[in-house]
N, C-alpha and C. Protein backbone atom coordinates (compact mmCIF):
# COMPACT_ATOMS: atom_id res chain seq x y z
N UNK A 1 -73.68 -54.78 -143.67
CA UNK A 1 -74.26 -54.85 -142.36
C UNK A 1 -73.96 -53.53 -141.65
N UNK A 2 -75.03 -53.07 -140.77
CA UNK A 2 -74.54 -51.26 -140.12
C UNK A 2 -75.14 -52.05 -139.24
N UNK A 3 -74.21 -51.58 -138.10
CA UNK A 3 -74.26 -51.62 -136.44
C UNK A 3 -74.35 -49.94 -136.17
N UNK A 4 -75.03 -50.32 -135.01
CA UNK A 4 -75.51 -48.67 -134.54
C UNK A 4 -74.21 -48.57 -133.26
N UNK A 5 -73.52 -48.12 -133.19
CA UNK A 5 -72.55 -47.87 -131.85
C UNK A 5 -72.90 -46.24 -130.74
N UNK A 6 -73.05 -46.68 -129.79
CA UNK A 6 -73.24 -45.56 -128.86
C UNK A 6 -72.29 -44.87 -128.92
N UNK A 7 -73.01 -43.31 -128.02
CA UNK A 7 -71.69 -42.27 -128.20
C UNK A 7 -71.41 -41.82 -126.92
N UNK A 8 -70.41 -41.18 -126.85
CA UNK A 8 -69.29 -41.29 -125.43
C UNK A 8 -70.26 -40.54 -124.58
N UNK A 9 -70.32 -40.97 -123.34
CA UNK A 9 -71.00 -40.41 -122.56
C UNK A 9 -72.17 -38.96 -122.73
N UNK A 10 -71.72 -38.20 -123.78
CA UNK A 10 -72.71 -37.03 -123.82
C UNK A 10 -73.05 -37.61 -125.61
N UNK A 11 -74.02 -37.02 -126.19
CA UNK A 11 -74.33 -37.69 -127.45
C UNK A 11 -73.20 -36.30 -128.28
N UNK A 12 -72.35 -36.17 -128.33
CA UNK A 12 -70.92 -35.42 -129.39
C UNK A 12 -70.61 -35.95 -130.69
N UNK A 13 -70.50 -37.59 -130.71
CA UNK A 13 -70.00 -38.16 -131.95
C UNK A 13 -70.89 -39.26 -131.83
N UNK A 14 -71.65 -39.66 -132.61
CA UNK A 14 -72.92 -40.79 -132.73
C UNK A 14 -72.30 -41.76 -134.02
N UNK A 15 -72.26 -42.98 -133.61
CA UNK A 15 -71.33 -44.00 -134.80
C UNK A 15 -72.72 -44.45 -135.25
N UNK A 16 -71.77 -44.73 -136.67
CA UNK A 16 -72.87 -45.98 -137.56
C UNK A 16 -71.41 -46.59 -138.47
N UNK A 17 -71.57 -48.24 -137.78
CA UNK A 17 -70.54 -49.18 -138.92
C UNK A 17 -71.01 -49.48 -139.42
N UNK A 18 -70.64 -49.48 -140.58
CA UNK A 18 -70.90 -50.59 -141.80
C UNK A 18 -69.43 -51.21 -142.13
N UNK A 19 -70.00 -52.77 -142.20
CA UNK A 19 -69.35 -54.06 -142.34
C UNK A 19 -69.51 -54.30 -143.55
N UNK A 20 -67.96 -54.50 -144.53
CA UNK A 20 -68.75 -55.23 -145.91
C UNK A 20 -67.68 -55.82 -146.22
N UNK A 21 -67.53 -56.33 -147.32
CA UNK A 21 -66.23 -57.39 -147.61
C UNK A 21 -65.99 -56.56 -149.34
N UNK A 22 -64.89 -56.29 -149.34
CA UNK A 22 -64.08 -55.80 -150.64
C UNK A 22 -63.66 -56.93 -151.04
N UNK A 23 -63.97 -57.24 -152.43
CA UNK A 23 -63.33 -58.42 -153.41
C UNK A 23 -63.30 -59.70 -152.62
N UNK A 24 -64.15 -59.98 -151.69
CA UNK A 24 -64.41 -61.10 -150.85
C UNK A 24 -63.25 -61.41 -150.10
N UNK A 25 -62.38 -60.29 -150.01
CA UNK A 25 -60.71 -60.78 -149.43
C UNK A 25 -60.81 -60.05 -147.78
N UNK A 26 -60.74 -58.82 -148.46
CA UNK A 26 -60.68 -58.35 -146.78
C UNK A 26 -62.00 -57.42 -146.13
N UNK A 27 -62.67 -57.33 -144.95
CA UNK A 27 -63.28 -56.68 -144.31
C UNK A 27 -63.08 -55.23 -144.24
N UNK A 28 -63.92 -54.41 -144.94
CA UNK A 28 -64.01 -52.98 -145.13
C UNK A 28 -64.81 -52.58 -143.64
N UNK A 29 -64.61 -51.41 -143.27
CA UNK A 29 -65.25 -51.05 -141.95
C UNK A 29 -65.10 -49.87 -141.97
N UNK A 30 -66.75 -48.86 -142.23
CA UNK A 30 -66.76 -47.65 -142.30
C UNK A 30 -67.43 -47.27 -140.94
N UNK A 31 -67.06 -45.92 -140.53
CA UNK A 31 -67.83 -45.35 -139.17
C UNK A 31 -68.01 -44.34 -139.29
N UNK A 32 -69.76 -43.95 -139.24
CA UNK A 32 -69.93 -42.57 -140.03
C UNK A 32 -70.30 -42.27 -138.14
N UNK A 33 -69.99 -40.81 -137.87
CA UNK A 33 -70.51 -39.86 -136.92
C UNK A 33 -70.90 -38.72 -136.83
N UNK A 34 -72.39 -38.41 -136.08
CA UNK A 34 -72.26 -36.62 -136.14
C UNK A 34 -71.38 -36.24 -135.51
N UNK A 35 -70.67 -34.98 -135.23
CA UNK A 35 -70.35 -34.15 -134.83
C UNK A 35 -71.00 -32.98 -134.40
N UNK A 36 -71.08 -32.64 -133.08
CA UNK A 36 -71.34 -31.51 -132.02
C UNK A 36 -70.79 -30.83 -131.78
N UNK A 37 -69.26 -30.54 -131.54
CA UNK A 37 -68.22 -30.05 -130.61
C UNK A 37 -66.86 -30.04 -131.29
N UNK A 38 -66.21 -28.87 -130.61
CA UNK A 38 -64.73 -29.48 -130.90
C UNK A 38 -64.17 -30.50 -130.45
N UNK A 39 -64.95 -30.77 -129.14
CA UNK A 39 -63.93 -31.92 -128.84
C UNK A 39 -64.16 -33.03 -129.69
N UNK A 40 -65.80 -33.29 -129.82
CA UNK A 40 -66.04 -34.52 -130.64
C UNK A 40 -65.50 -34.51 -132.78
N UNK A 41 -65.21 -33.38 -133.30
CA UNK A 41 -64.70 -33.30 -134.35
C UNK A 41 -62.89 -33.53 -133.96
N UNK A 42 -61.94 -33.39 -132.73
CA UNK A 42 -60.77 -33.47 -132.41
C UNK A 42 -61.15 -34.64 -132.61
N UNK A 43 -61.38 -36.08 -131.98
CA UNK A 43 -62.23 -37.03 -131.80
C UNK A 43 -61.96 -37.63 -132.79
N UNK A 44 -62.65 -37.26 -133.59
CA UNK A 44 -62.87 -37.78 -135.30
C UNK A 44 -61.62 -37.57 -135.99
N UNK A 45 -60.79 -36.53 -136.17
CA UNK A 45 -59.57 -36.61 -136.66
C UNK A 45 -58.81 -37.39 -135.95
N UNK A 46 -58.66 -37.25 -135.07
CA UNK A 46 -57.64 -38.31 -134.39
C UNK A 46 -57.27 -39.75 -134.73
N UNK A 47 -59.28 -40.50 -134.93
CA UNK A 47 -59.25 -41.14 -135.13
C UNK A 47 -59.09 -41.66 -136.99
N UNK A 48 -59.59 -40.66 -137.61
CA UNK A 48 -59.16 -41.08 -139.08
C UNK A 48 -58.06 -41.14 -139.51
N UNK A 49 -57.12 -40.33 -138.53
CA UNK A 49 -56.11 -39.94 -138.64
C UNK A 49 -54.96 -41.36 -138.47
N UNK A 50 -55.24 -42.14 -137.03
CA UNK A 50 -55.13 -43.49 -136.64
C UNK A 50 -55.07 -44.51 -137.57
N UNK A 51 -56.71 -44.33 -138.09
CA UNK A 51 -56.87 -45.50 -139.40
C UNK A 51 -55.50 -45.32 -140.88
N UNK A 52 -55.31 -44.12 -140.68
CA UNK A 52 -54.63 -43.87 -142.17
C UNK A 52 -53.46 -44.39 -141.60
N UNK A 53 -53.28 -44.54 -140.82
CA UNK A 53 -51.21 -44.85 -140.05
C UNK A 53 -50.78 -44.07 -139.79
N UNK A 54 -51.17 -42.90 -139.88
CA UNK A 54 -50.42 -41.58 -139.60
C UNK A 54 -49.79 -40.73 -138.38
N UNK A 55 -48.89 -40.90 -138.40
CA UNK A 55 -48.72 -40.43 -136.88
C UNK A 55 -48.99 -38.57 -136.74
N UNK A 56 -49.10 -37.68 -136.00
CA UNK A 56 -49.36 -36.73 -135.83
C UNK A 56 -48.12 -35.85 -136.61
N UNK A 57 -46.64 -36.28 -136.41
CA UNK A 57 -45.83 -35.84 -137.31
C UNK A 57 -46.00 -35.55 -138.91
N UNK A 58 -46.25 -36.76 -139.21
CA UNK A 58 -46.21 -37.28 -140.37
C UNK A 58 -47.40 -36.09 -140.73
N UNK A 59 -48.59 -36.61 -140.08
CA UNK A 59 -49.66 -35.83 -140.83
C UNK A 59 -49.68 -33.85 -140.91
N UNK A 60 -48.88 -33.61 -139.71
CA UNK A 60 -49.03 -32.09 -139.91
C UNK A 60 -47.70 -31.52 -140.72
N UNK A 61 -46.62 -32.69 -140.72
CA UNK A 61 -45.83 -32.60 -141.92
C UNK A 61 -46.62 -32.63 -143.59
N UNK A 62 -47.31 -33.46 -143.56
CA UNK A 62 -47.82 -33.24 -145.43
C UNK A 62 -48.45 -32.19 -145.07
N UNK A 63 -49.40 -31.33 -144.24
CA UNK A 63 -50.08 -30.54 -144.19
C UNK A 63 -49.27 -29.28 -144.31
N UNK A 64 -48.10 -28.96 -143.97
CA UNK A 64 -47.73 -27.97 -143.59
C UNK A 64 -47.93 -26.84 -142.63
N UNK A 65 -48.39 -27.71 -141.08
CA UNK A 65 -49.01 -26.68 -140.17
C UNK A 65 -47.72 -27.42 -139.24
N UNK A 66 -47.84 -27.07 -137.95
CA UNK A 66 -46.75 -27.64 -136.54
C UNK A 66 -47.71 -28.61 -135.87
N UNK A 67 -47.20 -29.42 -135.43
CA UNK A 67 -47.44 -30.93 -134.81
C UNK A 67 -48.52 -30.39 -133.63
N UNK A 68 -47.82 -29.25 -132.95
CA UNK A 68 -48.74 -28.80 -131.79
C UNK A 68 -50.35 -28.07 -132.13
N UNK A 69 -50.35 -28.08 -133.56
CA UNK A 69 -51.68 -26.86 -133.68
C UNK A 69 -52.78 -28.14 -133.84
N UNK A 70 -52.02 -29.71 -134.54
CA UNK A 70 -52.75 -30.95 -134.63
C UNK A 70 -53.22 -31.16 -133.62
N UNK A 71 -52.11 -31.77 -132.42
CA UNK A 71 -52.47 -31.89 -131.13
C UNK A 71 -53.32 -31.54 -130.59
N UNK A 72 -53.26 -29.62 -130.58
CA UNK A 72 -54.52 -29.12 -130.13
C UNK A 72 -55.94 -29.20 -130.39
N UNK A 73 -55.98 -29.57 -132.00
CA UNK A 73 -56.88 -29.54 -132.57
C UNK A 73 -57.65 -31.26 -132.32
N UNK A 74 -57.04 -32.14 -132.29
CA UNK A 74 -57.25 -33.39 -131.82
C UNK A 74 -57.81 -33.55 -130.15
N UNK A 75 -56.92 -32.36 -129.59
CA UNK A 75 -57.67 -32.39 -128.34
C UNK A 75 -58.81 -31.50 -128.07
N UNK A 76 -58.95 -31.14 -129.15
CA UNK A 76 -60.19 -30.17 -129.04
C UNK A 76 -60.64 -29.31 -128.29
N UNK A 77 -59.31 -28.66 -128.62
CA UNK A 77 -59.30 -26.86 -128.17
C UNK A 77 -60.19 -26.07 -128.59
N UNK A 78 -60.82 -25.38 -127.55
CA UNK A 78 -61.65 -24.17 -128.56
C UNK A 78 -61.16 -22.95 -129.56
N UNK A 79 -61.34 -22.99 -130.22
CA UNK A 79 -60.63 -21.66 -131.34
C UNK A 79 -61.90 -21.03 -131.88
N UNK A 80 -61.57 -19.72 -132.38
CA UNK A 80 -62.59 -18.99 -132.53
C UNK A 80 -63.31 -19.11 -134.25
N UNK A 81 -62.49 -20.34 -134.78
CA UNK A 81 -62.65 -20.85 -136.39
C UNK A 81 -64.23 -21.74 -135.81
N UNK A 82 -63.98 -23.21 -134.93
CA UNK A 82 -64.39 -23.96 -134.51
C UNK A 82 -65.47 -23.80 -133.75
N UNK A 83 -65.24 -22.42 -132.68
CA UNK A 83 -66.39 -22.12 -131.70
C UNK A 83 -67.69 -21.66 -133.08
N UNK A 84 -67.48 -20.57 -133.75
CA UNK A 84 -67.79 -20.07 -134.87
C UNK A 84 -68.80 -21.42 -135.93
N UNK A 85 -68.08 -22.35 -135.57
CA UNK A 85 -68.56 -23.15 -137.00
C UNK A 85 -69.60 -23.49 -136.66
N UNK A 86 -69.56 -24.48 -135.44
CA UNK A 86 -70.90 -24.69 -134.69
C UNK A 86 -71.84 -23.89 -134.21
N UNK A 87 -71.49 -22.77 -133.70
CA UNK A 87 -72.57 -21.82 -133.60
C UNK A 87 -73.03 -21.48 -135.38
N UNK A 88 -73.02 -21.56 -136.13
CA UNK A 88 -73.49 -21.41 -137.43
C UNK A 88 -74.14 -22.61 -137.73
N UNK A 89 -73.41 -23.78 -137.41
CA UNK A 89 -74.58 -25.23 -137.56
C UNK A 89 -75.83 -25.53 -137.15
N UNK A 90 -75.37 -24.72 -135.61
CA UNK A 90 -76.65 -24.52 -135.51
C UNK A 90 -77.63 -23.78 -135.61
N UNK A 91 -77.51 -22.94 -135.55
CA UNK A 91 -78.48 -21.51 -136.13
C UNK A 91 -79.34 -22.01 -137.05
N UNK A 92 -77.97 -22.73 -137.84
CA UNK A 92 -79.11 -22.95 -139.85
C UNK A 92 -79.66 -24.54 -139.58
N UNK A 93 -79.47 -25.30 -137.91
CA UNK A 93 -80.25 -26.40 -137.99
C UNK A 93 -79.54 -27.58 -138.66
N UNK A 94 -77.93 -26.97 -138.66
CA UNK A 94 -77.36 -28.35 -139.92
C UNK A 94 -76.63 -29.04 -139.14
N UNK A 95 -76.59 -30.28 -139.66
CA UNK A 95 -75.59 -30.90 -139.05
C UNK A 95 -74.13 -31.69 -139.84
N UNK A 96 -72.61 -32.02 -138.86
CA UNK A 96 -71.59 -32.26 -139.71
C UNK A 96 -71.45 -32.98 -139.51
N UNK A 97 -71.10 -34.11 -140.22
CA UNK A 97 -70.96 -35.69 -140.29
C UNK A 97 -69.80 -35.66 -140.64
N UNK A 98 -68.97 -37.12 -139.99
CA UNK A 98 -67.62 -37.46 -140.59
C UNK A 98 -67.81 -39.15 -141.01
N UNK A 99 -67.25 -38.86 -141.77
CA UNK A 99 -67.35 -40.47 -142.10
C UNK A 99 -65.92 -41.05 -141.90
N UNK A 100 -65.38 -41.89 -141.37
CA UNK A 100 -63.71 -42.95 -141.32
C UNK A 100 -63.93 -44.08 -141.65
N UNK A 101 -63.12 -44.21 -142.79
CA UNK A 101 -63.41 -45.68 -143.41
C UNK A 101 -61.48 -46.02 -144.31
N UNK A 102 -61.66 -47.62 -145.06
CA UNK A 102 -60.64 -47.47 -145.46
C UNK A 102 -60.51 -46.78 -146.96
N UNK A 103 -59.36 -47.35 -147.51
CA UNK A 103 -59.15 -46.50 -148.94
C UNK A 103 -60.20 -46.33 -149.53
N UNK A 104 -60.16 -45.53 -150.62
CA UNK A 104 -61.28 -45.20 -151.58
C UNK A 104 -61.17 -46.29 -152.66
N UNK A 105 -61.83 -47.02 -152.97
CA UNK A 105 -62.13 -47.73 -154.27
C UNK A 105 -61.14 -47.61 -154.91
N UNK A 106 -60.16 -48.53 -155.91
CA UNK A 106 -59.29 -48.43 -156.65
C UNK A 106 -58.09 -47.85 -156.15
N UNK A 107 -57.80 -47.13 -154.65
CA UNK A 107 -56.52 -46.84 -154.24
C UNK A 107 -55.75 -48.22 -153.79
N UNK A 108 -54.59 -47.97 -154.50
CA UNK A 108 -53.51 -48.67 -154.02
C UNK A 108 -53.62 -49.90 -154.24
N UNK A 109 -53.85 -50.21 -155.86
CA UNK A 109 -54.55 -51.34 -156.76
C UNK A 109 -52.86 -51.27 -157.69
């Protein structure tokens, strides 16, 4: 089942759920979004980030970056990587999708 979910006040991150049932046991729930912006790609990590359990420590610990460059990046700071990316998305007309969902098939079997 895909539900269409609105996007936050300006159209930045545009949802699509899909509802399905894994091994008839538990409720899988994917949420695919475009992405526009830094803020709306901060947005999206934050939130995949959420789904995995991860706290901001944890995650810029496996990464090997500082807790604060996450932060920033979650709050969707402009940087000149990010300003850059999107001005190239759009130029060539493309667009970046994120998808957040749970494990991949066969993890943690």
């Amino acid at each position: 089942m895909k539900l269409r979910w609105p996007s936050f006040s300006t159209p930045v991150y545009d949802y699509d759920i899909d509802i399905g049932r894994d091994d008839c046991k538990n409720v899988v729930m994917t949420i695919t979004g475009e992405v526009q912006t830094p803020q709306a790609l901060g947005r999206a990590i934050q939130q995949a980030r959420a789904v995995s359990g991860l706290s901001q420590r944890e995650l810029a610990s496996r990464l090997g970056i500082s807790q604060r460059w996450l932060w920033e990046l979650e709050k969707g700071k402009p940087g000149i990587f990010t300003e850059r990316l999107f001005e190239v998305l759009r130029a060539v007309d493309a667009r970046l999708v994120v998808e957040i969902g749970g494990p991949e098939p066969g993890v943690g079997e």
